[in-house]
Structures are given as structure tokens and as C-alpha cells.
N, C-alpha and C. Protein backbone atom coordinates (compact mmCIF):
# COMPACT_ATOMS: atom_id res chain seq x y z
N UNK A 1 13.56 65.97 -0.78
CA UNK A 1 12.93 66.99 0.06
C UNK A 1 11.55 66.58 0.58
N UNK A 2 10.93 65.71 -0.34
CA UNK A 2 9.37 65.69 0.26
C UNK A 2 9.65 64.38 1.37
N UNK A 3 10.47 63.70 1.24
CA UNK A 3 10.32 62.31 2.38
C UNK A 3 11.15 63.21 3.96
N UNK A 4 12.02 64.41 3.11
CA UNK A 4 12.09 64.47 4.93
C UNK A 4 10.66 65.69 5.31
N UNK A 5 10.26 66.42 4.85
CA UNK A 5 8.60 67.22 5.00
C UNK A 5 7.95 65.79 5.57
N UNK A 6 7.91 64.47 5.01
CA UNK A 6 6.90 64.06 5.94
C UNK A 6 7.03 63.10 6.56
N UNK A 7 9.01 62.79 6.86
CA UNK A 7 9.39 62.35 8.24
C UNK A 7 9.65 63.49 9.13
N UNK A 8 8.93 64.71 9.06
CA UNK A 8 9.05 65.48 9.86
C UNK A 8 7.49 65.43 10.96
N UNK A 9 6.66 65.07 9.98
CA UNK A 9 5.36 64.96 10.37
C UNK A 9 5.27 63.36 11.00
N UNK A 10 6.06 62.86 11.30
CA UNK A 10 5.85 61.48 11.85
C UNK A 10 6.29 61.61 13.39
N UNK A 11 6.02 60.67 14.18
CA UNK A 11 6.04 60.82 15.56
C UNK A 11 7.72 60.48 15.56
N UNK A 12 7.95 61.11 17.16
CA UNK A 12 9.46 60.45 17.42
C UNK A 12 9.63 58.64 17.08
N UNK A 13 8.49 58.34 18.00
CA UNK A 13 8.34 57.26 18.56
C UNK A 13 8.25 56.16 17.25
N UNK A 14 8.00 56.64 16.30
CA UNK A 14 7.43 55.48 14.92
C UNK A 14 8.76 54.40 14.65
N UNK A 15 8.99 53.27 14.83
CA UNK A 15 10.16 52.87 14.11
C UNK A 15 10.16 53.40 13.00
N UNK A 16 11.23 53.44 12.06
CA UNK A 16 11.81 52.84 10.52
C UNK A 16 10.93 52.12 10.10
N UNK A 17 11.35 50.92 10.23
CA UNK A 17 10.94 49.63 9.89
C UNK A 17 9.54 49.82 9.54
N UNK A 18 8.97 50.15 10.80
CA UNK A 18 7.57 49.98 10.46
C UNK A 18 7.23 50.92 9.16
N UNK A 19 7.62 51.91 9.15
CA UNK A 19 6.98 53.18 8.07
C UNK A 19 7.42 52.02 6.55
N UNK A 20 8.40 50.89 6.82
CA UNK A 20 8.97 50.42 5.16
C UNK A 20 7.47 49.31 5.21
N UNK A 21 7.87 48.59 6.02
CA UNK A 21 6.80 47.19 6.33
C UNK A 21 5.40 47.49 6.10
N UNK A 22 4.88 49.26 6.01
CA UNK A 22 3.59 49.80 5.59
C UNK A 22 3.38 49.90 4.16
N UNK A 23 4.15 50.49 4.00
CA UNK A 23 4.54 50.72 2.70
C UNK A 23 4.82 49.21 1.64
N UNK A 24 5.48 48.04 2.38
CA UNK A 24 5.19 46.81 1.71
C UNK A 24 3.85 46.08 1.42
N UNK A 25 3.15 46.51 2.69
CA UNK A 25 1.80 45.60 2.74
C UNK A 25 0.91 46.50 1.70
N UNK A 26 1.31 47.55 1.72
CA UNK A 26 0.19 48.80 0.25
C UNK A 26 0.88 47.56 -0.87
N UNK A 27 1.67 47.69 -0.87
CA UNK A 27 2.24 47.04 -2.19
C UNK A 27 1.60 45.29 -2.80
N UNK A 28 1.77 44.77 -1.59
CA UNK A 28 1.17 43.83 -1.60
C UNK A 28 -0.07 43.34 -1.59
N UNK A 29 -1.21 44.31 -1.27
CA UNK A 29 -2.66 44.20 -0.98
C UNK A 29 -2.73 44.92 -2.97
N UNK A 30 -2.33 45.67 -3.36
CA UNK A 30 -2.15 45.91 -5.12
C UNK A 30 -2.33 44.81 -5.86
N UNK A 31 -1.20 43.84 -5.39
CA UNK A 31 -1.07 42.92 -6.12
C UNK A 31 -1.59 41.56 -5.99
N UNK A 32 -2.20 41.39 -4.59
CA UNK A 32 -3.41 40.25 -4.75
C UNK A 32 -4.75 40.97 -5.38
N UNK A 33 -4.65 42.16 -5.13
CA UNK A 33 -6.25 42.51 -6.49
C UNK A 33 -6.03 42.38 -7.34
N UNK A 34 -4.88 42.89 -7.93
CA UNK A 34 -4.42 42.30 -9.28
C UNK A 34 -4.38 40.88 -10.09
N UNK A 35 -3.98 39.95 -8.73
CA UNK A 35 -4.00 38.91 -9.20
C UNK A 35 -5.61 37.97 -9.13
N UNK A 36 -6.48 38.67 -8.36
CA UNK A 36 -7.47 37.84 -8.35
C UNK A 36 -8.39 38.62 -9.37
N UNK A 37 -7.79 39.54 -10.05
CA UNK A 37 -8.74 40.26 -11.36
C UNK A 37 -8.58 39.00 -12.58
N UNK A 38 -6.85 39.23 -12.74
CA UNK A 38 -6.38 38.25 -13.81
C UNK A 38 -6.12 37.35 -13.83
N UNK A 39 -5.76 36.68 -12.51
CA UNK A 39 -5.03 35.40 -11.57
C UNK A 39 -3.83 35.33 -12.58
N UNK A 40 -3.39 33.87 -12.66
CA UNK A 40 -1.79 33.35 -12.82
C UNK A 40 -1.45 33.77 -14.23
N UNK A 41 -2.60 33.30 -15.07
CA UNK A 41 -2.05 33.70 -16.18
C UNK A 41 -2.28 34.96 -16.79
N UNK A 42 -2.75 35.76 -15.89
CA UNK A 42 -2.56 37.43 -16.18
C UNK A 42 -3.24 37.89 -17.73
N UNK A 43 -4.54 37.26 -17.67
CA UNK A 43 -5.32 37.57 -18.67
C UNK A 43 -6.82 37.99 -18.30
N UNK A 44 -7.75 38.80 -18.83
CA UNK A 44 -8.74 39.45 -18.64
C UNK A 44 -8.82 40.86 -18.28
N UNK A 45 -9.93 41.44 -18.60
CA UNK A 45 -9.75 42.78 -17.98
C UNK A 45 -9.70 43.57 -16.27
N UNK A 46 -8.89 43.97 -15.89
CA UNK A 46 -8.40 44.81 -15.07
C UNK A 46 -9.62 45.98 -14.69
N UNK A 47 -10.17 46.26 -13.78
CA UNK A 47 -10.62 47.35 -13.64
C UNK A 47 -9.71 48.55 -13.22
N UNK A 48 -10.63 50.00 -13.90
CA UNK A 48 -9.37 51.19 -14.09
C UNK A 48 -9.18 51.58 -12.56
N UNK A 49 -10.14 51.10 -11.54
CA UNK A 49 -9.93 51.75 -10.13
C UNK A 49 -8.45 50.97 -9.37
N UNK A 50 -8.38 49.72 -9.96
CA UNK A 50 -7.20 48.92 -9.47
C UNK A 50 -6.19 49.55 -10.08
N UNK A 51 -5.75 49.94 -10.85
CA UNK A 51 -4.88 49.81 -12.15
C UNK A 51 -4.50 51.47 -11.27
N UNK A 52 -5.00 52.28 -10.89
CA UNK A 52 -5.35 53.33 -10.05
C UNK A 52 -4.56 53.29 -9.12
N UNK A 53 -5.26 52.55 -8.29
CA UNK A 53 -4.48 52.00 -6.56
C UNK A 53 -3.76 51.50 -7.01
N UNK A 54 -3.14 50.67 -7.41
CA UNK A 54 -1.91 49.87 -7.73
C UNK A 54 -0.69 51.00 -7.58
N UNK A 55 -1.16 52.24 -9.10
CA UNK A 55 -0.40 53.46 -9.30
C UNK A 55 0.15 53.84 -7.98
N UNK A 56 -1.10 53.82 -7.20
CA UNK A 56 -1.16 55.32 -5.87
C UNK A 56 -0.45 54.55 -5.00
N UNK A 57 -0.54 52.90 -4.71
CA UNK A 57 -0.07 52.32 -3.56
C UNK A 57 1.24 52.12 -4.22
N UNK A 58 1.55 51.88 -5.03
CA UNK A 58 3.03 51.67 -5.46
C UNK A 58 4.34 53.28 -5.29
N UNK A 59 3.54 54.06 -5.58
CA UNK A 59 4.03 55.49 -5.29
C UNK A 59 4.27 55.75 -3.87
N UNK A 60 3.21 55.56 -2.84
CA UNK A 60 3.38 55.78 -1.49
C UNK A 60 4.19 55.00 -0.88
N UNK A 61 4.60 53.50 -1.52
CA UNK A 61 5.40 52.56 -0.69
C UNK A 61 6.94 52.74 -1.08
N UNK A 62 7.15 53.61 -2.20
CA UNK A 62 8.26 54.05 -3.01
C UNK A 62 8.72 55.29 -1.88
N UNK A 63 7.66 56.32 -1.43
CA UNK A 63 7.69 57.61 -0.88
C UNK A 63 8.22 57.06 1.16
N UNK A 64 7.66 56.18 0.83
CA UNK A 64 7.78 55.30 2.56
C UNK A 64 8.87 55.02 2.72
N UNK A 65 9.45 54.17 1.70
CA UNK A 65 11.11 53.76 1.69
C UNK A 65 11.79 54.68 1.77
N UNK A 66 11.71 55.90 0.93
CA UNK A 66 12.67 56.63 0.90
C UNK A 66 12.13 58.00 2.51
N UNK A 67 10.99 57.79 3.15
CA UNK A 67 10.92 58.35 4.14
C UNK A 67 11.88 57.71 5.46
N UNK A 68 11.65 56.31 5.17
CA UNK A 68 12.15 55.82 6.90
C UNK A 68 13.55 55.95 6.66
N UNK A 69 14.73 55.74 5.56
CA UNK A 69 15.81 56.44 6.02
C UNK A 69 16.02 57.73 7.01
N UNK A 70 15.21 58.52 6.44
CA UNK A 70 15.18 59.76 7.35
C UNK A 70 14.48 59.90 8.32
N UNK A 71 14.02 59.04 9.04
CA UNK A 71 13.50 58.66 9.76
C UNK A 71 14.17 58.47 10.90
N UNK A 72 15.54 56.83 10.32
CA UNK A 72 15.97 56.40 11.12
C UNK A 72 17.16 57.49 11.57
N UNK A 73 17.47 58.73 10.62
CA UNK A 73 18.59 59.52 10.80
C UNK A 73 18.03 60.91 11.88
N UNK A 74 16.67 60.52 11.88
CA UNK A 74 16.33 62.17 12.68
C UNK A 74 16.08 60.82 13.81
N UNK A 75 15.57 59.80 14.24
CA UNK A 75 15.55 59.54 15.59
C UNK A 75 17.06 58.63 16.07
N UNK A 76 17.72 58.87 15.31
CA UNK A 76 19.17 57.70 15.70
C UNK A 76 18.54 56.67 16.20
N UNK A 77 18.63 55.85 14.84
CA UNK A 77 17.66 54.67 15.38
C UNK A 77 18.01 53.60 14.19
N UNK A 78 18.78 53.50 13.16
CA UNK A 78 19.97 53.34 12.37
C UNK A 78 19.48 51.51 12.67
N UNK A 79 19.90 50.49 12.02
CA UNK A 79 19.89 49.25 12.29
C UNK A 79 20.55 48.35 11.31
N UNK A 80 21.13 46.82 11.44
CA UNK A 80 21.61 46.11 10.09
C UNK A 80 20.01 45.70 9.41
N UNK A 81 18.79 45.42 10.58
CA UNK A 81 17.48 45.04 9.88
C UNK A 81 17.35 46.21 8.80
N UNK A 82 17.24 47.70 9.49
CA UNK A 82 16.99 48.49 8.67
C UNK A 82 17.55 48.38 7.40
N UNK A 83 19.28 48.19 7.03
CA UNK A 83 20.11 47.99 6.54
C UNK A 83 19.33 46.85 5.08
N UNK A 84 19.24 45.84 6.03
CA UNK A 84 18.45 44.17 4.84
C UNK A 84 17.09 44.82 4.40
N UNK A 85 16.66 45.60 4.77
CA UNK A 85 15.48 45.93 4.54
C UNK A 85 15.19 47.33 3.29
N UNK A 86 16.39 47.99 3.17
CA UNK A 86 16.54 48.81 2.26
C UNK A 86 17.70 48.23 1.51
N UNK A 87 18.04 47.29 1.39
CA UNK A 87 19.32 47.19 0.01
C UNK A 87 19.12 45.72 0.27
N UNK A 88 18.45 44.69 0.47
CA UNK A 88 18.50 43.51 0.38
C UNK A 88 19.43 42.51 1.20
């Protein structure tokens, strides 16, 4: 219920794609702070504001995925990219 409330609030015009590919780069900007806190071997302390964002950006890119399905179903806009892009 909440991903279609706020693919309702999204423009016609937004791809899919893009709303997932946003939602990847949150994910990914997490985890180079992460890694340049602890780097490779994932030792030292973490600050609690990362550990935070990590939470919040990992949640929203979770909430993104499961928005642009409905996305692609309220603008018929459906794709095989879309397709590789939600199931691998």
C-alpha cells in the first residue's frame, strides 16, 4: 500500500527504471562510507550517523524497488530492462 501512495505522488513522466537506479545509487553511496570508515578488512569503528544512513538509505532503495513496479503498471511502461532489473 505505501509504494503505490507514493507512485501516486510521482510524475507521469518519471521512468521505472530511473525511480530503481535512485534507489541503487542511495545504496551505493552507504556503502563507500562504509567502506572508507572500515575499508577492506572491515575493522574499526563506524560512526552511529553512517550506520543511520546506511539504515535509512537501504530502506528507501528497498521502498523504490518496490515503488517502480507500480509505477511501470500505472504508466504502461512495463519493459524486459525493467524485468533484469527487478529479478536479475
Amino acid at each position: 500500500p505505501i509504494a503505490e501512495r507514493i507512485a501516486d505522488c510521482l510524475p507521469m513522466w518519471l521512468a521505472p527504471n530511473s525511480i530503481t537506479l535512485f534507489g541503487f545509487f542511495l545504496n551505493i553511496i552507504s556503502h563507500l562510507v562504509l567502506l572508507y570508515y572500515q575499508g577492506f578488512q572491515m575493522e574499526g569503528p563506524v560512526p552511529n550517523w553512517a550506520i543511520v544512513m546506511t539504515a535509512v538509505f537501504y530502506f528507501t532503495y528497498i521502498m523504490l524497488d518496490n515503488t517502480d513496479g507500480k509505477q511501470a503498471r500505472r504508466t504502461h511502461s512495463s519493459s524486459v530492462l525493467g524485468m533484469l532489473f527487478d529479478h536479475g
